[in-house]
C-alpha atoms as a PDB file:
ATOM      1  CA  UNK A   1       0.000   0.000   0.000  1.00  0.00           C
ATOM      2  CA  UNK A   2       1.357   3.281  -0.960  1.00  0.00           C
ATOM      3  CA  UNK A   3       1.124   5.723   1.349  1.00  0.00           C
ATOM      4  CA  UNK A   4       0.894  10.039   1.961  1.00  0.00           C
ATOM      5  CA  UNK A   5       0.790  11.669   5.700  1.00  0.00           C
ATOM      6  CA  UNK A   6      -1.351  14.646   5.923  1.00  0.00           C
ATOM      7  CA  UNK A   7      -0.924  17.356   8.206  1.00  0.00           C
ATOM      8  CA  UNK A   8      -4.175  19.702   9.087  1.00  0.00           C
ATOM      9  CA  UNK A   9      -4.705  23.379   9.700  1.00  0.00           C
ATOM     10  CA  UNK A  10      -5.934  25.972  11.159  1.00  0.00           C
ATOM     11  CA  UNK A  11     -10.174  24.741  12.158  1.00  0.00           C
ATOM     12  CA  UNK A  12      -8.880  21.639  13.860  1.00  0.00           C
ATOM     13  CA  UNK A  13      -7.793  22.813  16.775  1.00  0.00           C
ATOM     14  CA  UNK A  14      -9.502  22.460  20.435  1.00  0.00           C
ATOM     15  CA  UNK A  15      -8.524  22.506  24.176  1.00  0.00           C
ATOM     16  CA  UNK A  16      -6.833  19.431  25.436  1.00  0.00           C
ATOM     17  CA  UNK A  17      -5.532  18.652  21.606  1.00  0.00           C
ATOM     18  CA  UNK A  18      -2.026  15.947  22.524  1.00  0.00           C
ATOM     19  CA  UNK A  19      -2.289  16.309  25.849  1.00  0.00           C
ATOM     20  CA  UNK A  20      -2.537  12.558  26.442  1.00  0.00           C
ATOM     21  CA  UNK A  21       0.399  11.963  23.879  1.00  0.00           C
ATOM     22  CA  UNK A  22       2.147  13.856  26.247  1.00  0.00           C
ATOM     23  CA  UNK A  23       0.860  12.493  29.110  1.00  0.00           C
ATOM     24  CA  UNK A  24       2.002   8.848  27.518  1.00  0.00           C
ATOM     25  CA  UNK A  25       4.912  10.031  25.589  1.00  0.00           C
ATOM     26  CA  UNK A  26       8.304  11.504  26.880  1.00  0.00           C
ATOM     27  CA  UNK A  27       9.293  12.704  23.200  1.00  0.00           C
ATOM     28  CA  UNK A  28       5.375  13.818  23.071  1.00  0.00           C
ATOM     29  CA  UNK A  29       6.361  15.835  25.838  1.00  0.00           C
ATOM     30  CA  UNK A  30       9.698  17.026  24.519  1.00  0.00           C
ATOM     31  CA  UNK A  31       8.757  18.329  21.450  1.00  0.00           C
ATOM     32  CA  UNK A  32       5.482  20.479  23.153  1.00  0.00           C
ATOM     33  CA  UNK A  33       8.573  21.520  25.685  1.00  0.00           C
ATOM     34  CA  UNK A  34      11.165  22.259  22.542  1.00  0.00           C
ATOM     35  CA  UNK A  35       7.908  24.497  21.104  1.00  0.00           C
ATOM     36  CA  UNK A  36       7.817  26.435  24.144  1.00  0.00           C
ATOM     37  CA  UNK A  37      11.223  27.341  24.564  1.00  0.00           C
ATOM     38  CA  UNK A  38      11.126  28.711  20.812  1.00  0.00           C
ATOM     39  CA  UNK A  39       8.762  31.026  21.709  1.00  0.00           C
ATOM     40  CA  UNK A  40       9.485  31.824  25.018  1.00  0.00           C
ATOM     41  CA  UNK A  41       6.453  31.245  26.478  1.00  0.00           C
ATOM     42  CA  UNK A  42       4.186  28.602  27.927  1.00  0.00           C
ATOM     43  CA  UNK A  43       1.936  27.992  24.606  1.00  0.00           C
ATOM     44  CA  UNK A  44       1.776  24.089  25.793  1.00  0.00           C
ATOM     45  CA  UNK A  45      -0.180  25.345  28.745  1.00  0.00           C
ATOM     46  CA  UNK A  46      -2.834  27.367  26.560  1.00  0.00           C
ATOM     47  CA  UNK A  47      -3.056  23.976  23.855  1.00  0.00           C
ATOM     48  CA  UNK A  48      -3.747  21.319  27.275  1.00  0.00           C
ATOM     49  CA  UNK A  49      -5.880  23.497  29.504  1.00  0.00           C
ATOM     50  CA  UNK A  50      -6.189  27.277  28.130  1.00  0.00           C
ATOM     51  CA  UNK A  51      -9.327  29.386  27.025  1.00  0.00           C
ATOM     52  CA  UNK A  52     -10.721  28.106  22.997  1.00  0.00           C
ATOM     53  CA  UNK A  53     -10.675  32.019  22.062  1.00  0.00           C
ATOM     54  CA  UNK A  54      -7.134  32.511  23.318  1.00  0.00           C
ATOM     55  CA  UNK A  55      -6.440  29.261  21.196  1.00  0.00           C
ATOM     56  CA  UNK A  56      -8.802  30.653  18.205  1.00  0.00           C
ATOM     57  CA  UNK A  57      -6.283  33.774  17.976  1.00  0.00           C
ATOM     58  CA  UNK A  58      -4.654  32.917  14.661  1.00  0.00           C
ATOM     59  CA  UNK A  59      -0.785  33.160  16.125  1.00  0.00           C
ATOM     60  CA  UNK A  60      -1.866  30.845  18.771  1.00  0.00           C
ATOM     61  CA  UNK A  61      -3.822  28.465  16.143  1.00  0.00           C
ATOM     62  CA  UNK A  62      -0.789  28.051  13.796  1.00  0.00           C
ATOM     63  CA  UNK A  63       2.270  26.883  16.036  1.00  0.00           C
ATOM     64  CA  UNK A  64      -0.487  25.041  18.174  1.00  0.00           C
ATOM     65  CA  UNK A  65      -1.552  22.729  15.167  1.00  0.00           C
ATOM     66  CA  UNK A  66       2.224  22.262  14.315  1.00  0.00           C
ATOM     67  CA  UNK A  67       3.256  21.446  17.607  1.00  0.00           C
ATOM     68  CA  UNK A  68       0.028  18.116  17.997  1.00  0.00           C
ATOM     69  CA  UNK A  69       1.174  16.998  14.512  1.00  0.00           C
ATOM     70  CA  UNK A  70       5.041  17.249  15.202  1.00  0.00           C
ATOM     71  CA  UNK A  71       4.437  15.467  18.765  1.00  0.00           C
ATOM     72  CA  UNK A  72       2.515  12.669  16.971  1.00  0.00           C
ATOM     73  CA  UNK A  73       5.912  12.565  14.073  1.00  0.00           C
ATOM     74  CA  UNK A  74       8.227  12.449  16.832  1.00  0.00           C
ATOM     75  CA  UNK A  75       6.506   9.618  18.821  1.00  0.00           C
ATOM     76  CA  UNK A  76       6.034   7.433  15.735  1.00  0.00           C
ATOM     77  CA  UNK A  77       9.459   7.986  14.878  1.00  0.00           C
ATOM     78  CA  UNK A  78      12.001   7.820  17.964  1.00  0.00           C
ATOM     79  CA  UNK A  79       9.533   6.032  20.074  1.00  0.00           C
ATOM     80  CA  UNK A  80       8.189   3.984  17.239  1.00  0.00           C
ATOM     81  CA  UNK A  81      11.431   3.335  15.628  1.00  0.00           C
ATOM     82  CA  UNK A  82       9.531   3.935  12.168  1.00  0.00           C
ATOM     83  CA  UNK A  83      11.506   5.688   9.343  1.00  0.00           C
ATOM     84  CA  UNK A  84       8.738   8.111   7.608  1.00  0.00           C
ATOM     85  CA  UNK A  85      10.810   8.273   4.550  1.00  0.00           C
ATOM     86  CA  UNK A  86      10.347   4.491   4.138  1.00  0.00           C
ATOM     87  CA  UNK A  87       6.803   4.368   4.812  1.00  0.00           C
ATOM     88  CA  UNK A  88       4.748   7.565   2.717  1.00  0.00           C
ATOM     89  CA  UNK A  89       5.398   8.477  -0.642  1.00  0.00           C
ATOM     90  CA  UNK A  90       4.302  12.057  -0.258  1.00  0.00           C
ATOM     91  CA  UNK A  91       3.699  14.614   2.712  1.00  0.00           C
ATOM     92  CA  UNK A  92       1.192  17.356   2.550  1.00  0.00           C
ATOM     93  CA  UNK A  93      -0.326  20.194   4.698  1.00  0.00           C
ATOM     94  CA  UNK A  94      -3.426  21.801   4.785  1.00  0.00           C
ATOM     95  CA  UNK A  95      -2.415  25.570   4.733  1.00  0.00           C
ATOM     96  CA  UNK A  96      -0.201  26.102   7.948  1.00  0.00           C
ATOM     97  CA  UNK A  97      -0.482  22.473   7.902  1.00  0.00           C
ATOM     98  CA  UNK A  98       2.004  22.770   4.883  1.00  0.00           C
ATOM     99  CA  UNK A  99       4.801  23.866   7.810  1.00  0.00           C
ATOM    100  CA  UNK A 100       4.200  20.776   9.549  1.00  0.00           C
ATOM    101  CA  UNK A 101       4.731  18.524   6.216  1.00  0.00           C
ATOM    102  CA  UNK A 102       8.004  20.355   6.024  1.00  0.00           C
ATOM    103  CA  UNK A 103       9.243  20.008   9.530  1.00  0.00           C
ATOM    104  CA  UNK A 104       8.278  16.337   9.554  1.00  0.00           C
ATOM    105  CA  UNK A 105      10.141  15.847   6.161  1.00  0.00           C
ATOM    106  CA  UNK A 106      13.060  17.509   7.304  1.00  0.00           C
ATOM    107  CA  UNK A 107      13.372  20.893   5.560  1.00  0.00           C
ATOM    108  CA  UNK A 108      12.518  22.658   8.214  1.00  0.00           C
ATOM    109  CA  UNK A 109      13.750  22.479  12.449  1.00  0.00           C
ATOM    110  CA  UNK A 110      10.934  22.561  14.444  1.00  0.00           C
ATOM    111  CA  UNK A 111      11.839  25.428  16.722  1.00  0.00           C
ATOM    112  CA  UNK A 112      12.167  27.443  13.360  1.00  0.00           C
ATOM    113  CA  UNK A 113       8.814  26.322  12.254  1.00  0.00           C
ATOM    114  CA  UNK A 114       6.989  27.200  15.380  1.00  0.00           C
ATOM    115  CA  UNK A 115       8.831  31.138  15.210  1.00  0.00           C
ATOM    116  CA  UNK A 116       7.462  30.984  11.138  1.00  0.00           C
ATOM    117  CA  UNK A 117       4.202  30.177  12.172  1.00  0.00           C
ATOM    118  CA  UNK A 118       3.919  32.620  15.031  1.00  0.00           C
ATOM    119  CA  UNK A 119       5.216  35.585  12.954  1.00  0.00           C
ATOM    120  CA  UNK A 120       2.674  34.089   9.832  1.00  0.00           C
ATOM    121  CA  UNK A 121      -0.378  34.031  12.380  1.00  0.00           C
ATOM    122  CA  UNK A 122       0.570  37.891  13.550  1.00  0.00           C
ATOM    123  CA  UNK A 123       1.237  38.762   9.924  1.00  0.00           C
ATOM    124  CA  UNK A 124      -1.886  37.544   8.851  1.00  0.00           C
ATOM    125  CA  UNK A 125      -3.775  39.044  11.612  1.00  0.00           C
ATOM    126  CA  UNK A 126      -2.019  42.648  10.813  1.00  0.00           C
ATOM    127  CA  UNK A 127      -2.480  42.794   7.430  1.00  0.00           C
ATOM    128  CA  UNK A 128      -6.119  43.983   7.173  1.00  0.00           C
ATOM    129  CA  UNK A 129      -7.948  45.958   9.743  1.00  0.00           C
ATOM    130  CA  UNK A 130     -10.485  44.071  11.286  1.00  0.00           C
ATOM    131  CA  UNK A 131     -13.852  44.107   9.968  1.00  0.00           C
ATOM    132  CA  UNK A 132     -12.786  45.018   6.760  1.00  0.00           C
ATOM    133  CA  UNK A 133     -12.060  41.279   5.798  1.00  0.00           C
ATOM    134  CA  UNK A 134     -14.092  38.328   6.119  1.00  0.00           C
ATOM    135  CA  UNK A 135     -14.022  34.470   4.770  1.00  0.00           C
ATOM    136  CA  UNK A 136     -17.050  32.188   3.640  1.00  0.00           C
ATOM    137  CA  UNK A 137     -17.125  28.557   2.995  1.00  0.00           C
ATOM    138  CA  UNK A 138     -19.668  28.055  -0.025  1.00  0.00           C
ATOM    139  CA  UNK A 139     -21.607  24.587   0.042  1.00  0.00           C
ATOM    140  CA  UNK A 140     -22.775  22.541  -3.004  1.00  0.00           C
ATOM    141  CA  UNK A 141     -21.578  24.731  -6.061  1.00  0.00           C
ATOM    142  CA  UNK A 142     -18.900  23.616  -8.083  1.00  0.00           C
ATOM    143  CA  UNK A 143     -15.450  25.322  -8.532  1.00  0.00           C
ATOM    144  CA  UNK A 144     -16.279  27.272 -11.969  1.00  0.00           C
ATOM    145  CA  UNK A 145     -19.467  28.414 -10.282  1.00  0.00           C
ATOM    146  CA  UNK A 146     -17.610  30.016  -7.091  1.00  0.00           C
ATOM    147  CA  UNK A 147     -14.994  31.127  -9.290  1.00  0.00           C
ATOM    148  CA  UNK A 148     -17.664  32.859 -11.625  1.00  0.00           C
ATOM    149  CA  UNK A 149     -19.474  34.050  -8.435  1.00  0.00           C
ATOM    150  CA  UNK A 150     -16.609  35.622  -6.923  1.00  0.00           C
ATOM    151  CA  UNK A 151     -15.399  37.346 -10.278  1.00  0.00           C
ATOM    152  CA  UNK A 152     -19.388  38.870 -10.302  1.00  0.00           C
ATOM    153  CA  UNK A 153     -18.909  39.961  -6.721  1.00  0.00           C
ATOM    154  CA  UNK A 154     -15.633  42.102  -7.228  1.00  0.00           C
ATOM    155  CA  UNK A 155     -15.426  45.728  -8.191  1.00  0.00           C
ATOM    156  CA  UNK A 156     -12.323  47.364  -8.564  1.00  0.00           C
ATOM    157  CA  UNK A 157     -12.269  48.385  -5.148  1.00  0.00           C
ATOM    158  CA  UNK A 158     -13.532  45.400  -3.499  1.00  0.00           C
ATOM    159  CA  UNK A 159     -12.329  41.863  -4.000  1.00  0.00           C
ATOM    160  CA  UNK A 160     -14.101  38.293  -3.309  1.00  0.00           C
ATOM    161  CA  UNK A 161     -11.241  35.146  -3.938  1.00  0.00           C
ATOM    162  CA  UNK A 162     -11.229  31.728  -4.142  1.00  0.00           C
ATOM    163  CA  UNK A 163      -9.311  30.822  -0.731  1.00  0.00           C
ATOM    164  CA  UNK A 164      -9.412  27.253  -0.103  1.00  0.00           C
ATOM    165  CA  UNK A 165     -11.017  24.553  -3.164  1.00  0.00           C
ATOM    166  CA  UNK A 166     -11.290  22.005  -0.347  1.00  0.00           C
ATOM    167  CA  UNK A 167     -13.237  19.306  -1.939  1.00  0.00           C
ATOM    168  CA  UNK A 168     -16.559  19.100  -4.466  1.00  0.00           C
ATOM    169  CA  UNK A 169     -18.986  20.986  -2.988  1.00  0.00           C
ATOM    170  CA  UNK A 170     -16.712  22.814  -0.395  1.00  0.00           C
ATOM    171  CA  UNK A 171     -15.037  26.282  -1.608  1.00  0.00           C
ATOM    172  CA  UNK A 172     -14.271  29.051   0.876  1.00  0.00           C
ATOM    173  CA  UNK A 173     -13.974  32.736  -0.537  1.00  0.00           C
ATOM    174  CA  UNK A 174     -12.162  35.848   1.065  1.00  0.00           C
ATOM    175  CA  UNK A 175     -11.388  39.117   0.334  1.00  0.00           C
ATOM    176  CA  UNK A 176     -13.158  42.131   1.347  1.00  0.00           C
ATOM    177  CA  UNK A 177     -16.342  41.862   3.551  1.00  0.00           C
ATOM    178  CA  UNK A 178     -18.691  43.574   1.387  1.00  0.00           C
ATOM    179  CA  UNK A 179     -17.544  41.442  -1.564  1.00  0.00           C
ATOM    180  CA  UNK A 180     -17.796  38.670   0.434  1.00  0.00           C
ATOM    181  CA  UNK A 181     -21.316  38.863   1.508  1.00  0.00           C
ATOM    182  CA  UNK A 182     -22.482  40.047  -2.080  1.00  0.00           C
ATOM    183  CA  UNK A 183     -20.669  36.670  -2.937  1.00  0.00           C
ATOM    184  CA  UNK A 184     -22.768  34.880  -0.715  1.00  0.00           C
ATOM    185  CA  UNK A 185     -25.924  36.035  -1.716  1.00  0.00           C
ATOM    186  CA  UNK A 186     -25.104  35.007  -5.862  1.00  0.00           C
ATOM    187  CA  UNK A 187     -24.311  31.412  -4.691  1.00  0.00           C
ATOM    188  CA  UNK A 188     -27.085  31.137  -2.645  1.00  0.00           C
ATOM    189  CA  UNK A 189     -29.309  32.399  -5.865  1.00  0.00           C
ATOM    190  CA  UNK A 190     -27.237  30.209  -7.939  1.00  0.00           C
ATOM    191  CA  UNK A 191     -28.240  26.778  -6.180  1.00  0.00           C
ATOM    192  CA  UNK A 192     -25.673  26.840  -3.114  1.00  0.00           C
ATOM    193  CA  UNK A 193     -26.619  24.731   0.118  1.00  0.00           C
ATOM    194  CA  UNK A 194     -25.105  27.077   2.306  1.00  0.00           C
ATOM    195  CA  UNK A 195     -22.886  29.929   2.563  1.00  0.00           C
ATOM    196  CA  UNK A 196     -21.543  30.113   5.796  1.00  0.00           C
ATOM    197  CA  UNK A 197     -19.717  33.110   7.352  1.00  0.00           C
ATOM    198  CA  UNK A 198     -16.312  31.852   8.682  1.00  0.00           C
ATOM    199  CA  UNK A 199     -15.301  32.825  12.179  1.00  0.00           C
ATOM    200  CA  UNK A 200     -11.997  34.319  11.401  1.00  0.00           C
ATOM    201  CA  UNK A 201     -10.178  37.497  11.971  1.00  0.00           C
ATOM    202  CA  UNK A 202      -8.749  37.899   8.334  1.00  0.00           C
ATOM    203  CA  UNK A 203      -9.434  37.596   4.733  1.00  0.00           C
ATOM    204  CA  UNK A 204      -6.957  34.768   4.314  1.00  0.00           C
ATOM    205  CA  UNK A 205      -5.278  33.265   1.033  1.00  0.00           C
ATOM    206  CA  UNK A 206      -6.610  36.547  -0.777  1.00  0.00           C
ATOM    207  CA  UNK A 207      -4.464  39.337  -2.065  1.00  0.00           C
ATOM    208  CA  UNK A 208      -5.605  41.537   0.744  1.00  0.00           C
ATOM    209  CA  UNK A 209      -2.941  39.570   2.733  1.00  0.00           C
ATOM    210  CA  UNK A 210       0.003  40.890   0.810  1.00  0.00           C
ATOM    211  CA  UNK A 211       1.446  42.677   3.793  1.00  0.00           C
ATOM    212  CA  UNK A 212       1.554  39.402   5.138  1.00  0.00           C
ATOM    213  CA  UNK A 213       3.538  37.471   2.151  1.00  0.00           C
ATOM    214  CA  UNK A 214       6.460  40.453   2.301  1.00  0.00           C
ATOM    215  CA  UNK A 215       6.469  40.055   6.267  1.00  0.00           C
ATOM    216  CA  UNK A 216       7.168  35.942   5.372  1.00  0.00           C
ATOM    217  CA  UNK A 217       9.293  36.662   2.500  1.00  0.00           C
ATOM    218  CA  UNK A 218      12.053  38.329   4.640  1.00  0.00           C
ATOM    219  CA  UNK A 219      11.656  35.683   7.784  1.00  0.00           C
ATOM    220  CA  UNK A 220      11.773  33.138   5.454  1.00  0.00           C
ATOM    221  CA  UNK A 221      14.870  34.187   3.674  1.00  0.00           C
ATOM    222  CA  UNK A 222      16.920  34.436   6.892  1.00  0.00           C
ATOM    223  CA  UNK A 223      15.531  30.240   7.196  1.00  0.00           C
ATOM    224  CA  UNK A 224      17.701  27.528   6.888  1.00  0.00           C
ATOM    225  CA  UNK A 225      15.511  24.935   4.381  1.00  0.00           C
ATOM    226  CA  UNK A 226      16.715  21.742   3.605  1.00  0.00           C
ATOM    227  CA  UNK A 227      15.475  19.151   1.023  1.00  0.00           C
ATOM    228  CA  UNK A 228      13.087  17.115   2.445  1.00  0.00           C
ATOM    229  CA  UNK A 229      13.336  13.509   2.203  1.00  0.00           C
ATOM    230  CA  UNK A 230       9.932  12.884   1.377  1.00  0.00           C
ATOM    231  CA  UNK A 231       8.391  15.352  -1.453  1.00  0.00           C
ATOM    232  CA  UNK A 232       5.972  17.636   0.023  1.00  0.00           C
ATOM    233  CA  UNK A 233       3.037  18.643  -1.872  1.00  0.00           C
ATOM    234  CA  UNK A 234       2.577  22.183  -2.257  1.00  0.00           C
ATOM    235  CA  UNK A 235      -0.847  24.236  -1.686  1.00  0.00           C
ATOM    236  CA  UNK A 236      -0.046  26.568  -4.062  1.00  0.00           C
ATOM    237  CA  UNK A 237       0.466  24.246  -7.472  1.00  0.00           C
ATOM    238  CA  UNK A 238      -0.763  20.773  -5.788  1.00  0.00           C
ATOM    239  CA  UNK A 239       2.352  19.321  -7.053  1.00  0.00           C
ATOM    240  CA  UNK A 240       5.643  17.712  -5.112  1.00  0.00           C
ATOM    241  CA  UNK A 241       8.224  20.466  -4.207  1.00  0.00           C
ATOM    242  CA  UNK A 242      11.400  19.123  -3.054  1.00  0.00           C
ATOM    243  CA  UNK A 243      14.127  21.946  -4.049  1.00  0.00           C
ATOM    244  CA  UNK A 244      14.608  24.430  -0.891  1.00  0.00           C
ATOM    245  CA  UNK A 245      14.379  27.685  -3.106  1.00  0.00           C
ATOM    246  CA  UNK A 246      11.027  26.719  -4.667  1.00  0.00           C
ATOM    247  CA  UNK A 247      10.060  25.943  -1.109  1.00  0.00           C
ATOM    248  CA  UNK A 248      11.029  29.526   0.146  1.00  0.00           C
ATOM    249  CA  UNK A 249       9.090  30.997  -2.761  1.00  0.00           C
ATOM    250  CA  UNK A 250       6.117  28.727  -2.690  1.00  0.00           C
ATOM    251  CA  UNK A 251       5.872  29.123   0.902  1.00  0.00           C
ATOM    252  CA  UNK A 252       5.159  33.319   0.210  1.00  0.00           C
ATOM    253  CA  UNK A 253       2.858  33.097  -2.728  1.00  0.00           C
ATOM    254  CA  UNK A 254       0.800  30.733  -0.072  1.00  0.00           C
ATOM    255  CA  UNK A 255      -0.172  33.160   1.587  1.00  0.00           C
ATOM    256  CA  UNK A 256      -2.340  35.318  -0.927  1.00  0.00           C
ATOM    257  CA  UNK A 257      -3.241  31.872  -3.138  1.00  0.00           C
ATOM    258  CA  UNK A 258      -5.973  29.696  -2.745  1.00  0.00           C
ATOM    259  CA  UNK A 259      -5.090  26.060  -1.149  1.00  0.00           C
ATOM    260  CA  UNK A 260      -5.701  23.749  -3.828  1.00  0.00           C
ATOM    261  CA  UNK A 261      -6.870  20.871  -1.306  1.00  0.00           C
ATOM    262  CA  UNK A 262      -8.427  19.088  -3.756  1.00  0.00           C
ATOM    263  CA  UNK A 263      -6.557  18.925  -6.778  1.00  0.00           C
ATOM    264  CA  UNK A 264      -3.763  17.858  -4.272  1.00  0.00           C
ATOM    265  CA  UNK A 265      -5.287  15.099  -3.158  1.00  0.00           C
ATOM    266  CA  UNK A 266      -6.070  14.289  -6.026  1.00  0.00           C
ATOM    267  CA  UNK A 267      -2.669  14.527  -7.689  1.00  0.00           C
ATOM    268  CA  UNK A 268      -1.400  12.223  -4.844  1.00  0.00           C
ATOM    269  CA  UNK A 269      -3.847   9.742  -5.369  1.00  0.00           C
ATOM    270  CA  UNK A 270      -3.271   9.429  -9.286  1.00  0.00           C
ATOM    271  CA  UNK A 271      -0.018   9.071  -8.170  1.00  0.00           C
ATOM    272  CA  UNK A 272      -0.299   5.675  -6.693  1.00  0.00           C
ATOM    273  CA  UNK A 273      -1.001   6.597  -3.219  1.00  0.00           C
ATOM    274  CA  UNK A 274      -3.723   4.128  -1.815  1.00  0.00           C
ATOM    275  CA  UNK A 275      -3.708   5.061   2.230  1.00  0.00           C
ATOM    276  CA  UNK A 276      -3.722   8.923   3.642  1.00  0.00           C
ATOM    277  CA  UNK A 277      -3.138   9.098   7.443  1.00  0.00           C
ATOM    278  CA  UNK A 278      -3.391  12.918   8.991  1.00  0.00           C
ATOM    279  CA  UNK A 279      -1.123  12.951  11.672  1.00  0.00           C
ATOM    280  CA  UNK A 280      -2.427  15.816  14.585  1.00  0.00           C
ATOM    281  CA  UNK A 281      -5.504  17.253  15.649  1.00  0.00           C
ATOM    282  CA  UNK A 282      -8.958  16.410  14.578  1.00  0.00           C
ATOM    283  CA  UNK A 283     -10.458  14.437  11.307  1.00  0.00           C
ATOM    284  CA  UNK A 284     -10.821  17.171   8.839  1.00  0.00           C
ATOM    285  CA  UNK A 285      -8.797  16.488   6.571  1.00  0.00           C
ATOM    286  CA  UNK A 286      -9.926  12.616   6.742  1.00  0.00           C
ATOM    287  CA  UNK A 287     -13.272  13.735   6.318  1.00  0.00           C
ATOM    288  CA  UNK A 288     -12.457  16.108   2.940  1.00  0.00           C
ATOM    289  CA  UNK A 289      -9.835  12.874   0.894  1.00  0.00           C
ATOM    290  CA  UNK A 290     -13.410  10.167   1.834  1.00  0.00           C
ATOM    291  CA  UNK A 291     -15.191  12.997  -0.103  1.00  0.00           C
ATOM    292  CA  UNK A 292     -12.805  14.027  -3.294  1.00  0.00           C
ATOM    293  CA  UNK A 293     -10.756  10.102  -3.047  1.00  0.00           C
ATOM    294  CA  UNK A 294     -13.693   7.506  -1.687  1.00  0.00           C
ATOM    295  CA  UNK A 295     -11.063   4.758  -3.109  1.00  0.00           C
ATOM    296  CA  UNK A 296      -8.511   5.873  -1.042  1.00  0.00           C
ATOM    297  CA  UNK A 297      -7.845   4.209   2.736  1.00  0.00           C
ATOM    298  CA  UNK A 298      -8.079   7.581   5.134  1.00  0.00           C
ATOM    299  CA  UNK A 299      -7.530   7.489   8.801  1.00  0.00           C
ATOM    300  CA  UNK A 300      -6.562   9.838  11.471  1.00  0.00           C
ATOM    301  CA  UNK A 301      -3.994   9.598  14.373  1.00  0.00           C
ATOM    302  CA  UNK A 302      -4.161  12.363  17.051  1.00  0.00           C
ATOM    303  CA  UNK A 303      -4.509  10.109  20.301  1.00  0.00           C
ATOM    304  CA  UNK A 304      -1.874   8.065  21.950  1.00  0.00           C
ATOM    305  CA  UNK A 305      -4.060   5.149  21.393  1.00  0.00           C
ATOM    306  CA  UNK A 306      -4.175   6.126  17.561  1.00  0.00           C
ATOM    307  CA  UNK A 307      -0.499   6.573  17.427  1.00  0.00           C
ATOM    308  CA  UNK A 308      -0.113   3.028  19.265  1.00  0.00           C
ATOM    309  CA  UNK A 309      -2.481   1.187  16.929  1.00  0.00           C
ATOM    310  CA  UNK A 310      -0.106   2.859  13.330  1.00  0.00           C
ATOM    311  CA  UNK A 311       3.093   2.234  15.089  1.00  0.00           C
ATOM    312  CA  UNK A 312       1.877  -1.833  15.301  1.00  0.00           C
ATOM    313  CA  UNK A 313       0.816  -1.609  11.806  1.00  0.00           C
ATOM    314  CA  UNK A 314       3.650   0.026  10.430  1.00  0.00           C
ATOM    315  CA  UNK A 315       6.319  -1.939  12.375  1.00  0.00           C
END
């Protein structure tokens, strides 16, 4: 069985997310402890037993993710004795999840990561004023339709995106709030399910968050990347990046393009790969590959009793 690990992003999270991996795990422990010190500040204590809006603040969200998927990695691996790069094919990340992917492939050192994602979460967050932004996830139109919708919601002044094509039927747009909710309203005339407002802070993956890529251009460039030893897909052109410039560079443009989800799944898949495991918090990602893959095995492993049970199987 060919395999891919998946890493999720930011709507996954909750209170309590690895605390029994760390509870179970010394290297569980260590690597929410290695996180920490990187920051310079308790974050483990906000992920186990903090406040949901504290964790909901997108600087919190990002490195918080990163840190429940690396402390699954590092259990399977140093506890587990099991060599990634002889067990997945591919790596890929769902947005910030796209960090993790990188960290757990080697390119990236997981203090660095959890300093990228911190500064990415308060770049993200600065960018636009709040209010002015705003994100929607549109349900049961296809992705010409949004794409057409969004184009018909735009003025010069006032832009609706394509921010995430998560899976058939699932599109999230951003961009300015106005354009946004006139969005909204066209899919819902135009056959939609739903269109949901998004509780975020910030028009993400939309050219409104320029200010953002610049602030991640110059972090990044000061980043020691490495090639990983498993090809990571990338969000940006849902294809296998493995050279450390076009990692830099795709890692920027990610952060005003849309995540192409599903055509990376989908790439993956055509590839060969038969079995996607996320590795962290939560099932969404699971939940989006049953919907755009159905022949594809999907599990998730976020528990230490999850991490147990793959470590058997993989051994």
């Amino acid at each position: 069985m060919t395999r891919a690990f998946l890493f999720p992003g930011q709507g996954s999270q909750f209170i309590g997310m690895g605390k029994d991996l760390a509870d179970a795990f010394a290297d569980a422990r260590h690597t929410f402890e290695e996180v920490d010190d990187a920051l310079g500040e308790k974050l483990s204590d906000l992920i186990f037993s903090g406040s949901q809006e504290e964790l909901n603040l997108t600087a919190n969200t990002q490195p918080a993710l990163m840190a429940v998927s690396m402390a699954v990695v590092n259990v399977i691996t140093r506890e587990g004795g099991i060599g990634l790069e002889d067990n997945c094919q591919f790596m890929a990340g769902h947005s910030l999840g796209e960090y993790a992917a990188l960290t757990a492939s080697g390119a990236l050192e997981l203090g660095d990561t959890a300093k990228l994602l911190r500064l990415r979460g308060q770049a993200m967050q600065d960018a636009v004023p709040v209010g002015e932004g705003a994100m929607a996830a549109i349900l049961g139109l296809d992705f010409d339709t949004v794409v057409a919708i969004a184009d018909e919601a735009s003025t010069k002044n006032s832009k609706c995106e394509l921010a995430n094509d998560n899976s058939d039927g699932q599109i999230v747009i951003s961009g300015h709030k106005d354009a946004v909710e006139r969005a909204s309203e066209l899919a819902k005339e135009k056959g939609a399910k739903r269109a949901l407002p998004l509780p975020v802070s910030a028009p993400f993956h939309s050219t409104l968050m320029a200010p953002a890529a610049q602030r991640m251009a110059t972090a990044l460039a000061d980043t020691n990347i490495r090639p990983p030893f498993v090809p990571v897909v990338s969000n940006v052109t849902a294809t296998a990046v493995a050279e450390p410039s076009d990692i830099r560079r795709l890692l920027v443009d990610q952060i005003t393009h849309r995540v192409r989800w599903r055509e990376s799944v989908q790439a993956m898949a055509a590839d060969g790969v038969t079995e996607m495991v996320e590795l962290g918090a939560g099932k969404v990602l699971a939940g989006l590959v049953k919907r755009i893959a159905p022949d594809v095995t999907v599990s998730s492993v976020g528990t230490a009793e999850q991490v147990e049970e793959l470590i058997k199987r993989l051994q």
